[in-house]
Protein backbone atom coordinates (compact mmCIF):
# COMPACT_ATOMS: atom_id res chain seq x y z
CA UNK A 1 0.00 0.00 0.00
CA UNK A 2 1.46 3.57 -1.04
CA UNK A 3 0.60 6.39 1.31
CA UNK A 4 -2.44 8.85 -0.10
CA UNK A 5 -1.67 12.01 -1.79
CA UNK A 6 -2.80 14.93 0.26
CA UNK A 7 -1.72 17.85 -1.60
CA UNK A 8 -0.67 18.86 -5.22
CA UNK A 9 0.74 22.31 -6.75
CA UNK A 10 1.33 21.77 -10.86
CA UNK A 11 4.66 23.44 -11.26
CA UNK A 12 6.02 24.84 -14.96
CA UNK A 13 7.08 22.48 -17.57
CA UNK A 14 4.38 19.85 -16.42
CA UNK A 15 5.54 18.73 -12.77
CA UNK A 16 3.54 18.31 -10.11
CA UNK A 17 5.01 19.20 -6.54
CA UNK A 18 3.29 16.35 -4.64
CA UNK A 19 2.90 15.80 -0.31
CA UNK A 20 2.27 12.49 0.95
CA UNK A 21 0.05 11.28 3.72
CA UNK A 22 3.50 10.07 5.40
CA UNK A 23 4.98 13.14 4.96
CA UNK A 24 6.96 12.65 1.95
CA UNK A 25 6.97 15.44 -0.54
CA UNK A 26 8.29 15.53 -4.27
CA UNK A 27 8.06 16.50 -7.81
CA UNK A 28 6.52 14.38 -10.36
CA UNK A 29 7.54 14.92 -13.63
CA UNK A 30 4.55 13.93 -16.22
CA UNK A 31 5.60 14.72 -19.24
CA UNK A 32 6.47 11.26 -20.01
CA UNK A 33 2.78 10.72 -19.75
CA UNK A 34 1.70 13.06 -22.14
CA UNK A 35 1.76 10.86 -25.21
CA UNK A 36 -0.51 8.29 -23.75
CA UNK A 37 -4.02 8.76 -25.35
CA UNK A 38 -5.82 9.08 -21.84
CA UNK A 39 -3.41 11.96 -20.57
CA UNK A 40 -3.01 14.25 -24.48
CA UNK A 41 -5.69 16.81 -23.24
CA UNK A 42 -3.45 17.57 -20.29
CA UNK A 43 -1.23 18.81 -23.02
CA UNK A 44 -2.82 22.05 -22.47
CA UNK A 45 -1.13 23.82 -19.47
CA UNK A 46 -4.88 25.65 -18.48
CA UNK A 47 -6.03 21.84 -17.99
CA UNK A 48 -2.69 20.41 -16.76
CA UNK A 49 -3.17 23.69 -14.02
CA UNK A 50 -6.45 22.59 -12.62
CA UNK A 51 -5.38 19.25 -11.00
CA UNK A 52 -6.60 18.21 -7.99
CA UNK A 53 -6.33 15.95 -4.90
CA UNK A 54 -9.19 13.24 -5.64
CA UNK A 55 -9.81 10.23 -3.08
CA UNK A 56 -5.98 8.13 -2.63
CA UNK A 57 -4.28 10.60 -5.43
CA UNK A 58 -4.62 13.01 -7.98
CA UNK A 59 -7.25 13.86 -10.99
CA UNK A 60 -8.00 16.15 -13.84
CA UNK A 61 -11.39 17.05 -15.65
CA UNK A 62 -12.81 14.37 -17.94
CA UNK A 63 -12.21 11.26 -15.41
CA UNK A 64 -8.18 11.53 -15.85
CA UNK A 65 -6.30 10.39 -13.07
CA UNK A 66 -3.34 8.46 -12.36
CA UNK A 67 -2.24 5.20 -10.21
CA UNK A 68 -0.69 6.51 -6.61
CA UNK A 69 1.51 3.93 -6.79
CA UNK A 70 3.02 5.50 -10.14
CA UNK A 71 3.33 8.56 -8.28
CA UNK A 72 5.12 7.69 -5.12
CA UNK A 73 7.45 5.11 -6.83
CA UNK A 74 8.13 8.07 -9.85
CA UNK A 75 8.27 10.97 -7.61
CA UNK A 76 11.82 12.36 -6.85
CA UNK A 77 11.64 13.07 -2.94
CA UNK A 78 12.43 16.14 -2.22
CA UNK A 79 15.03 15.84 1.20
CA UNK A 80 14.71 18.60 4.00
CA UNK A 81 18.09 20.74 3.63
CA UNK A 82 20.56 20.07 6.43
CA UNK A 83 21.27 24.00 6.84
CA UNK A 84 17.59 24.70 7.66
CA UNK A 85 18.88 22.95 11.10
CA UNK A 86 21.01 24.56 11.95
């Protein structure tokens, strides 16, 4: 089991900044996506910009979402900076 998506902010050049029920946060990078048939229309940035959290992970207009799994396993974790300790 992956932990839920809890909050997403798209960021330019089609990543998502994602936060994780555990925690976690990252950037998802979707543009490897974008060629599939079901995710094309998010080839236009005003639709890519109105994602949203939806149930366990993330969705767009028109019944497009994507496995959390894919995100948490593709999502480069973003690691708290050591000098923001000291």
């Amino acid at each position: 089991m992956y932990p839920p998506v809890i909050k997403v902010l798209p960021l330019t050049d089609y990543q998502l900044q994602l936060t994780f029920q555990n925690g976690e946060e990252g950037i998802f990078d979707m543009k490897p996506y974008l060629s599939l048939p079901i995710f094309q229309p998010l080839n236009d940035l005003l639709m890519f910009n109105k994602v949203r959290v939806c149930f366990d992970t993330i969705a767009w207009e028109g019944d497009i979402d994507i496995d959390p799994e894919t995100l948490y396993n593709g999502c480069e974790k973003q690691v708290a900076s050591i000098s923001a300790f000291a």
